[in-house]
C-alpha atoms as a PDB file:
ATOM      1  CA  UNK A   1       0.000   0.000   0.000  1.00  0.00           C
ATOM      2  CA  UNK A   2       1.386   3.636  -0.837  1.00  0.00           C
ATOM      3  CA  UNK A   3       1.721   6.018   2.026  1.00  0.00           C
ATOM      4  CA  UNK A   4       2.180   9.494   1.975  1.00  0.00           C
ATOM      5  CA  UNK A   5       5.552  10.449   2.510  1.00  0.00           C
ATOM      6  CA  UNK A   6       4.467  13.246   4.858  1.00  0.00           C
ATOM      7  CA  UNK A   7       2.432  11.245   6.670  1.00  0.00           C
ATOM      8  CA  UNK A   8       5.121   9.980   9.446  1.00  0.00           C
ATOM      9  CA  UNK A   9       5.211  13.703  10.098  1.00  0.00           C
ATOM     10  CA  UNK A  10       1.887  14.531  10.365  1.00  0.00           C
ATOM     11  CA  UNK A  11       0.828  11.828  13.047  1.00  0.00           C
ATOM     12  CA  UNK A  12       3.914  13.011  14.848  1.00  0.00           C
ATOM     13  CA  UNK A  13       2.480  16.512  15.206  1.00  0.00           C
ATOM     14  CA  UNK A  14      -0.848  14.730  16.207  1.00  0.00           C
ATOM     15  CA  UNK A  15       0.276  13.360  18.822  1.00  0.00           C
ATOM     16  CA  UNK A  16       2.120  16.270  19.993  1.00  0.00           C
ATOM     17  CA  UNK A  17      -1.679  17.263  20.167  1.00  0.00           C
ATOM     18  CA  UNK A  18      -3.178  14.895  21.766  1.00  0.00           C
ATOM     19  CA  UNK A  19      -0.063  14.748  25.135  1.00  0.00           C
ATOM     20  CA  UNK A  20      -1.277  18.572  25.045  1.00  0.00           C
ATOM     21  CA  UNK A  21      -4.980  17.348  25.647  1.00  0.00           C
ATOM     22  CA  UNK A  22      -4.158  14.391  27.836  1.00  0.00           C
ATOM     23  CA  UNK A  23      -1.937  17.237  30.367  1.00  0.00           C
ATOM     24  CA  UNK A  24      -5.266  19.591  30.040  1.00  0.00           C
ATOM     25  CA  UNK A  25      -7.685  16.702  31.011  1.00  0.00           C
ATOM     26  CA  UNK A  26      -5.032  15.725  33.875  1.00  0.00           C
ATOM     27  CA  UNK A  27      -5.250  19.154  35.341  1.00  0.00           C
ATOM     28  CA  UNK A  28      -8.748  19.355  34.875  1.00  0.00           C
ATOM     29  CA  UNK A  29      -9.476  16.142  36.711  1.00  0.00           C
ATOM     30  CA  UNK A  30      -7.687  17.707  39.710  1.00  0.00           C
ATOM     31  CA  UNK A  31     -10.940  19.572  40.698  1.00  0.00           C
ATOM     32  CA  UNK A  32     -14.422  16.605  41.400  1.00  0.00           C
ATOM     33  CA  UNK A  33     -16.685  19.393  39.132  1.00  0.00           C
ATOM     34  CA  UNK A  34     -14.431  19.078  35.877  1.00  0.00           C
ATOM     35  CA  UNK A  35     -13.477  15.335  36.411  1.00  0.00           C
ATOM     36  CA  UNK A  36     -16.445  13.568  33.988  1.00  0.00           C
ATOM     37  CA  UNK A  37     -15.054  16.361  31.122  1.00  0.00           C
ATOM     38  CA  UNK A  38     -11.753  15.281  31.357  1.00  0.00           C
ATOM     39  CA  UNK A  39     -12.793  11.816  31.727  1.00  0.00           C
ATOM     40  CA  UNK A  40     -14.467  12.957  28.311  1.00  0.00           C
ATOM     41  CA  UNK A  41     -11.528  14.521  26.996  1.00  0.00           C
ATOM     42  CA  UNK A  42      -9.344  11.359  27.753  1.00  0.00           C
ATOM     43  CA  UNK A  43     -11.690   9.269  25.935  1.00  0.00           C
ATOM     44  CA  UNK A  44     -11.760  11.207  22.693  1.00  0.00           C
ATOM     45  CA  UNK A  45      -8.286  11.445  23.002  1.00  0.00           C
ATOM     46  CA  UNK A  46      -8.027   7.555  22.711  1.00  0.00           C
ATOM     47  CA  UNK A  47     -10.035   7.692  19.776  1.00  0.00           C
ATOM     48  CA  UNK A  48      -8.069  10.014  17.926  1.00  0.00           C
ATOM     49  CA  UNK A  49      -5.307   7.599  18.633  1.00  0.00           C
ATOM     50  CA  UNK A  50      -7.189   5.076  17.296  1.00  0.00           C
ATOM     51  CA  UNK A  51      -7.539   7.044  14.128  1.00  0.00           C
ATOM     52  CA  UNK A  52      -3.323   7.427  13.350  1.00  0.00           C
ATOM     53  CA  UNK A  53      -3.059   4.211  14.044  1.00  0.00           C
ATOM     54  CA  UNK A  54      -5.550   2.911  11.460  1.00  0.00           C
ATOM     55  CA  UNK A  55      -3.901   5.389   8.925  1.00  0.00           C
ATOM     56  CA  UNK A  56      -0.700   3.350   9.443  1.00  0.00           C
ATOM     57  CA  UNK A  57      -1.804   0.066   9.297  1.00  0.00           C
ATOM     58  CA  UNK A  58      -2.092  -2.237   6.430  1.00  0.00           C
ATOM     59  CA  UNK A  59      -4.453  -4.710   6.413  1.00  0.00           C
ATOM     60  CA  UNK A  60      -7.282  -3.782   8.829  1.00  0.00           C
ATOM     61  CA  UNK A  61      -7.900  -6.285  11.189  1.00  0.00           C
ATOM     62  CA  UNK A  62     -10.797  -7.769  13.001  1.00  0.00           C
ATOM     63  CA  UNK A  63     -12.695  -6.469  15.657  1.00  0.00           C
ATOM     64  CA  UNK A  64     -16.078  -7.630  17.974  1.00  0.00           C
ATOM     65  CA  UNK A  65     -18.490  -5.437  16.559  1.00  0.00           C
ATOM     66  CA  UNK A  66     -19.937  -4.896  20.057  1.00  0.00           C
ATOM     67  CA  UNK A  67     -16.664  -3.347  20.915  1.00  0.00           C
ATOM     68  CA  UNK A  68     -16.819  -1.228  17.699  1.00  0.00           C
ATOM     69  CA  UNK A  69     -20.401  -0.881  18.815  1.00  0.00           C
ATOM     70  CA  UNK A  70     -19.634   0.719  22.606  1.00  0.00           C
ATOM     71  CA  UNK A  71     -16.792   2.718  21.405  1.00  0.00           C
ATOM     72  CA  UNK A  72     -19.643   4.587  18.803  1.00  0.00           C
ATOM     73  CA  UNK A  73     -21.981   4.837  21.313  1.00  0.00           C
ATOM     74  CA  UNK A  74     -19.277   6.313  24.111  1.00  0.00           C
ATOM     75  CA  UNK A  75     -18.249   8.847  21.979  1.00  0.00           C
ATOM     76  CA  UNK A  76     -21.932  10.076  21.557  1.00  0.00           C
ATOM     77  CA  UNK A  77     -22.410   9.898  25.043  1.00  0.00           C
ATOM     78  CA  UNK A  78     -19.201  12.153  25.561  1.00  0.00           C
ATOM     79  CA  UNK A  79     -20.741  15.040  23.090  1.00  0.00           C
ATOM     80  CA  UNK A  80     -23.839  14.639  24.870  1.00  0.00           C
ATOM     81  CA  UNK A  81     -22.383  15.516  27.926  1.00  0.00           C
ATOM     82  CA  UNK A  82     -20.421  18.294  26.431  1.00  0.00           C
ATOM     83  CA  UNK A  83     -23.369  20.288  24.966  1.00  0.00           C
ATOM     84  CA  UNK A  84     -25.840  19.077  27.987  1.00  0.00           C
ATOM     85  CA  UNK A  85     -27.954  18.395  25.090  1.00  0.00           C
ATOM     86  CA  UNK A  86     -31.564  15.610  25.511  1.00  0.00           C
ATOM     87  CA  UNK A  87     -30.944  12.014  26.812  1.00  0.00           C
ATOM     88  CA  UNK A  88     -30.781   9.288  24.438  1.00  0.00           C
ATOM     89  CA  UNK A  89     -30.918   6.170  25.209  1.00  0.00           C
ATOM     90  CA  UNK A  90     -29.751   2.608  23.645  1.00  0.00           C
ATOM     91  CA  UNK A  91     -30.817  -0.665  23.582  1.00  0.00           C
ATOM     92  CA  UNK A  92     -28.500  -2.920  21.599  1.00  0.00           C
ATOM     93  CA  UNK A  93     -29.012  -6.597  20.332  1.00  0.00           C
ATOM     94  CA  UNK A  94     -25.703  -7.973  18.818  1.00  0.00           C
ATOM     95  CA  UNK A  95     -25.193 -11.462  17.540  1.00  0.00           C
ATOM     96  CA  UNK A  96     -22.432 -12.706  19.742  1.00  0.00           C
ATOM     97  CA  UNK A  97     -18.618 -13.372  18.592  1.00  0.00           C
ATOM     98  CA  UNK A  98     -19.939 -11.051  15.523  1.00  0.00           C
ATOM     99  CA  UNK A  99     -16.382  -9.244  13.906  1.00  0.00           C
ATOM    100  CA  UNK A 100     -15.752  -6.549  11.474  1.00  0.00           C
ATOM    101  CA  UNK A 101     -12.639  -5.405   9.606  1.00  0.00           C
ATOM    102  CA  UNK A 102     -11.776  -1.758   9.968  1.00  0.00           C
ATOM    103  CA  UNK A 103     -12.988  -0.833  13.449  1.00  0.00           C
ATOM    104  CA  UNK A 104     -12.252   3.012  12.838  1.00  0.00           C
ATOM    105  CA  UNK A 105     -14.686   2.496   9.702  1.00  0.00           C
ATOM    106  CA  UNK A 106     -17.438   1.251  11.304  1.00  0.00           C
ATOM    107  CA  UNK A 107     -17.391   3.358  14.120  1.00  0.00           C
ATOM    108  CA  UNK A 108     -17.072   6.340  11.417  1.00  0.00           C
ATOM    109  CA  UNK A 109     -20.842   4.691  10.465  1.00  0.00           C
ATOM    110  CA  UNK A 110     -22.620   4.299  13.360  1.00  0.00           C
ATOM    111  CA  UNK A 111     -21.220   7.882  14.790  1.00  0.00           C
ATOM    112  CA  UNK A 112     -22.654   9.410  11.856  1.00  0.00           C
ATOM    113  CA  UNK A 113     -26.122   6.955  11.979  1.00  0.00           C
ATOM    114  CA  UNK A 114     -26.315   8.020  15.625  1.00  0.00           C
ATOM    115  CA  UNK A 115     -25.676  12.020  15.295  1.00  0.00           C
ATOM    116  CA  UNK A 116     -28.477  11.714  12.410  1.00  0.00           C
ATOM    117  CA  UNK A 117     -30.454  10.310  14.818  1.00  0.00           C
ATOM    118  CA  UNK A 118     -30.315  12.600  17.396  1.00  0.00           C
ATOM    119  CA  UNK A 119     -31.159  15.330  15.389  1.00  0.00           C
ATOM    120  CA  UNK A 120     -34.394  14.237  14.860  1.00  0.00           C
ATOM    121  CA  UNK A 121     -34.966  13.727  18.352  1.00  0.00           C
ATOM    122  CA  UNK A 122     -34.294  16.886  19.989  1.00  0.00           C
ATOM    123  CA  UNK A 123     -36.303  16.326  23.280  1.00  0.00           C
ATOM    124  CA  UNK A 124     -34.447  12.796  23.510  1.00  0.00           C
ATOM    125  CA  UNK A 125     -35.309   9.207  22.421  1.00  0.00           C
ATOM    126  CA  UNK A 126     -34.387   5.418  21.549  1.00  0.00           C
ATOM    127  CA  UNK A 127     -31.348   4.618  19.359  1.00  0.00           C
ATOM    128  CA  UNK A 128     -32.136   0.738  18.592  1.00  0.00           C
ATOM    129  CA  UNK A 129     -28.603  -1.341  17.082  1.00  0.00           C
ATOM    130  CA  UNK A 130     -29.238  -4.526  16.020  1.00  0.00           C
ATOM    131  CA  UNK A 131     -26.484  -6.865  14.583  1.00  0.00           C
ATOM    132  CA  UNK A 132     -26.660 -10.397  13.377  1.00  0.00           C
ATOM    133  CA  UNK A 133     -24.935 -12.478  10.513  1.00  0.00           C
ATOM    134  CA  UNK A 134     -27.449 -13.082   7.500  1.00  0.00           C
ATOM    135  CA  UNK A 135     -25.942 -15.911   5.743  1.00  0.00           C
ATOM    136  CA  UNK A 136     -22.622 -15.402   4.754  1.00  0.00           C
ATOM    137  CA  UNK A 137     -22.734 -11.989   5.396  1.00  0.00           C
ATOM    138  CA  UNK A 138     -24.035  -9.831   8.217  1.00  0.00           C
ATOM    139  CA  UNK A 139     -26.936  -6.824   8.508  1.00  0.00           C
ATOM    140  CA  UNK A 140     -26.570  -3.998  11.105  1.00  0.00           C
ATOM    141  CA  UNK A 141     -29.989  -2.208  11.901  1.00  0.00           C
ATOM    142  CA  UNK A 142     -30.230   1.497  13.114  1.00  0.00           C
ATOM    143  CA  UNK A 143     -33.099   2.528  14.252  1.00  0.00           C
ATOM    144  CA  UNK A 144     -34.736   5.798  16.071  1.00  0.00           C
ATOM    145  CA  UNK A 145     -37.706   7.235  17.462  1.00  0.00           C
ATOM    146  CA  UNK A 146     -37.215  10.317  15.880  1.00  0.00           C
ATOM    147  CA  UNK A 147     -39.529  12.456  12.928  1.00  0.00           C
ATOM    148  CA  UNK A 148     -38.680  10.186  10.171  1.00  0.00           C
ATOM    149  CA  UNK A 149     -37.387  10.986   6.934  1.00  0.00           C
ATOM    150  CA  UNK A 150     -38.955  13.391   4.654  1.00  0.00           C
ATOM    151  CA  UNK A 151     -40.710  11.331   1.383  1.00  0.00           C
ATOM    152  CA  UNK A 152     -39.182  13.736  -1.351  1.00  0.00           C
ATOM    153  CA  UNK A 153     -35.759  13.058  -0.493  1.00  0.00           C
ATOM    154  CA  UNK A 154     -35.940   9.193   0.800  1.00  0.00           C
ATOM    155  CA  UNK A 155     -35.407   7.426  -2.345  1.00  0.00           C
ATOM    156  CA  UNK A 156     -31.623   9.921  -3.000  1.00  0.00           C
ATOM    157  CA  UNK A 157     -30.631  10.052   0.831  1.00  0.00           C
ATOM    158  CA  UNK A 158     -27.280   9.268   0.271  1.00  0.00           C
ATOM    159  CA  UNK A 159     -26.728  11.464  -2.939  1.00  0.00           C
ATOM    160  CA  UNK A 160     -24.510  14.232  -2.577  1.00  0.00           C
ATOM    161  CA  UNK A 161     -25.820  17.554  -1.507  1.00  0.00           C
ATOM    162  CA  UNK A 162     -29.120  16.173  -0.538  1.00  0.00           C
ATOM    163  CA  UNK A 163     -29.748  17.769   2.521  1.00  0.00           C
ATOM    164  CA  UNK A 164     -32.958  19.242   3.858  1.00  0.00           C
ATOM    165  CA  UNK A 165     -35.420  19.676   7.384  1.00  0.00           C
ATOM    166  CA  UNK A 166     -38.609  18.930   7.485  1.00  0.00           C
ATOM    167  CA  UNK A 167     -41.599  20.904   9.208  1.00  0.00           C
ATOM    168  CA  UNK A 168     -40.681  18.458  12.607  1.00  0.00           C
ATOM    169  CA  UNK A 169     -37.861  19.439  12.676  1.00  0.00           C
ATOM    170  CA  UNK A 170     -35.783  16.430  11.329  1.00  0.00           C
ATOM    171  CA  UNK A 171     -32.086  17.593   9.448  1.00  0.00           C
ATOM    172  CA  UNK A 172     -32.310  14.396   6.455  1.00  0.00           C
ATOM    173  CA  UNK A 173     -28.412  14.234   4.351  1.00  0.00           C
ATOM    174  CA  UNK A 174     -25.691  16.225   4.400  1.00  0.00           C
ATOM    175  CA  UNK A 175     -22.057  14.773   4.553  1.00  0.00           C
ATOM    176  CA  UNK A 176     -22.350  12.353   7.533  1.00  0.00           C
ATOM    177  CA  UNK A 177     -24.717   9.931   5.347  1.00  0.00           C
ATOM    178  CA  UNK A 178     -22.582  10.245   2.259  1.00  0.00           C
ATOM    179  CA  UNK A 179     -19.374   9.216   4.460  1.00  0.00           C
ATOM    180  CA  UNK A 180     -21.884   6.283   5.636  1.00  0.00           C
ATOM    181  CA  UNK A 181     -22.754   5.169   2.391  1.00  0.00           C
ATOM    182  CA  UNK A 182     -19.110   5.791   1.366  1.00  0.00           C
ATOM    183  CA  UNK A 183     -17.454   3.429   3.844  1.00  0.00           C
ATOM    184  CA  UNK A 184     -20.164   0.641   3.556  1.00  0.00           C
ATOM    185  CA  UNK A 185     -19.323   0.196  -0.122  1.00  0.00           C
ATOM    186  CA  UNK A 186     -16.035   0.120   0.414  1.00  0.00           C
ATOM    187  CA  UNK A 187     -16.632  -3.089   2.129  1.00  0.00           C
ATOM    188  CA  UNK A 188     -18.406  -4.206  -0.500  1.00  0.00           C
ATOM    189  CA  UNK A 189     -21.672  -3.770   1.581  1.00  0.00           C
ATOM    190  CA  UNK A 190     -25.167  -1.313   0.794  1.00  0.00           C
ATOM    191  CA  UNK A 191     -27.300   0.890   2.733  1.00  0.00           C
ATOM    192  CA  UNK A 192     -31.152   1.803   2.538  1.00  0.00           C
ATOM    193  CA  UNK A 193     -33.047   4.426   4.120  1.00  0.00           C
ATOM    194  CA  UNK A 194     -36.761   3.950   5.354  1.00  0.00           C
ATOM    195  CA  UNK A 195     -39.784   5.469   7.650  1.00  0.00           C
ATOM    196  CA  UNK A 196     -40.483   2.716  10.437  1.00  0.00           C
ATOM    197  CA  UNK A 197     -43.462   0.550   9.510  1.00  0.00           C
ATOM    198  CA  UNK A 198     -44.738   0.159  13.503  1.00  0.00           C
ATOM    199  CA  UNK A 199     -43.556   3.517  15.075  1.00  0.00           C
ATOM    200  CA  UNK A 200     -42.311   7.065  14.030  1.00  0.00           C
ATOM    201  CA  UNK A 201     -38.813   7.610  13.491  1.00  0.00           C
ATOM    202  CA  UNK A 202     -36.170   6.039  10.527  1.00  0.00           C
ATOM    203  CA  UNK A 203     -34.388   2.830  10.213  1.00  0.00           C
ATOM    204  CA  UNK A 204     -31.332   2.203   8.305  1.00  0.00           C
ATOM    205  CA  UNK A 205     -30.250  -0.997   7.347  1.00  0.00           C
ATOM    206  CA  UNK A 206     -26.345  -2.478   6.544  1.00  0.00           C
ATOM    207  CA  UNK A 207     -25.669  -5.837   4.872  1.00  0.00           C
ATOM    208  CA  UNK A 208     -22.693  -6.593   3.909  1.00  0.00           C
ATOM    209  CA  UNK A 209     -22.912  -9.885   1.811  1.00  0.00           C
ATOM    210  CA  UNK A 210     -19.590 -11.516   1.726  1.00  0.00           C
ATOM    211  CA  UNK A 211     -17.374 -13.309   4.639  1.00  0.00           C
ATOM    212  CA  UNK A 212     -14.649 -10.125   2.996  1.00  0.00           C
ATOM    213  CA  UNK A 213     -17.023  -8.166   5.310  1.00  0.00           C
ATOM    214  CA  UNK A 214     -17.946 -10.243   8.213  1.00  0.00           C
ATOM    215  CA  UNK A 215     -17.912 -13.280  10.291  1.00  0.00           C
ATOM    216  CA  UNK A 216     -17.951 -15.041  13.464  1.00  0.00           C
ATOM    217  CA  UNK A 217     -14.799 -14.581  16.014  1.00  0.00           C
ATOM    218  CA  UNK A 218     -12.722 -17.148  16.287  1.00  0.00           C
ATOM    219  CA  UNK A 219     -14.024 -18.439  12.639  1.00  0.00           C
END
């Protein structure tokens, strides 16, 4: 694989960054009212070391998606918590021993599946995940409790520069869905957009349909 040449230099100057955040977030956890922000601050911190690291690797290797899963759903928590924005809550079904390749990736997908969610709950709500192999392959649900998607725009969701609110309030597009669709085909998966057929609020549904994009730990 072919690496730009700057790039040694680059993650060095990152992670001049990130000892700069990790001293802020030690000083900060010094005093009991700043300690769950810097516990915060650590966390993203980790993640951003996550991301260098998974520009320097090779092959991507293989990781439980409920790990991949928690990670997504920590960092959401974290900007919650930052903004004191509505409560959100998660209930999570994943197929046991389930892995993924590219763990940055996928949680790059769900972060994106989760802030699209919470925009269209702005009082708070459900985030459902639900994870299971489907034959060779595996599908990943996402669903919310949210407005729904507007009908005009659900059939080109993922095309570039759609991007529009309804009257409830819902934001529908943008970048973060494009990046979604993006990655998924990359791993030779698809994504597809729909209204929930038994409650308001969206679902969007992952398969990936080769073992290249799934399979069972340990397999």
């Amino acid at each position: 694989m072919n690496r730009d040449p700057a790039l040694p230099g680059l993650l060095h100057d990152l992670n001049n960054i990130f000892q700069t955040l990790v001293d802020a977030a030690d000083l900060l956890s010094e005093d009991p009212r700043w300690q769950p922000i810097s516990a915060a601050i650590l966390r993203s911190v980790e993640r951003g070391r996550r991301v260098t690291m998974s520009l320097q690797a090779g092959r991507a290797p293989r990781v439980p998606f409920q790990i991949i899963l928690d990670n997504a759903i920590a960092f959401v928590e974290d900007a919650m918590l930052a903004a004191r924005g509505p409560v959100i809550r998660f209930t999570c079904q994943v197929e046991a021993a389930l892995e993924l390749p590219g763990s940055w990736d996928w949680e790059r997908v769900l972060i994106n599946l989760f802030h699209n969610a919470m925009r269209a709950m702005p009082q708070g709500g459900e985030i459902q995940v639900e994870a299971r192999r489907s034959g060779p392959g595996v599908r990943i649900l996402v669903r919310d409790t949210g407005s729904g998607i507007p009908a005009e725009i659900l059939d080109r969701l993922f095309e570039p520069g759609v991007s529009t609110k309804n009257a409830r309030g819902r934001t529908a597009g943008g970048l973060g869905l494009q990046v979604v669709e993006s990655i998924v085909r990359e791993h030779g998966g698809s994504v597809s957009a729909a209204n929930r057929a038994d409650s308001p609020g969206a679902e969007f549904t992952i398969t990936l349909s080769s073992p290249a994009g799934a399979r069972p730990a340990h397999a």
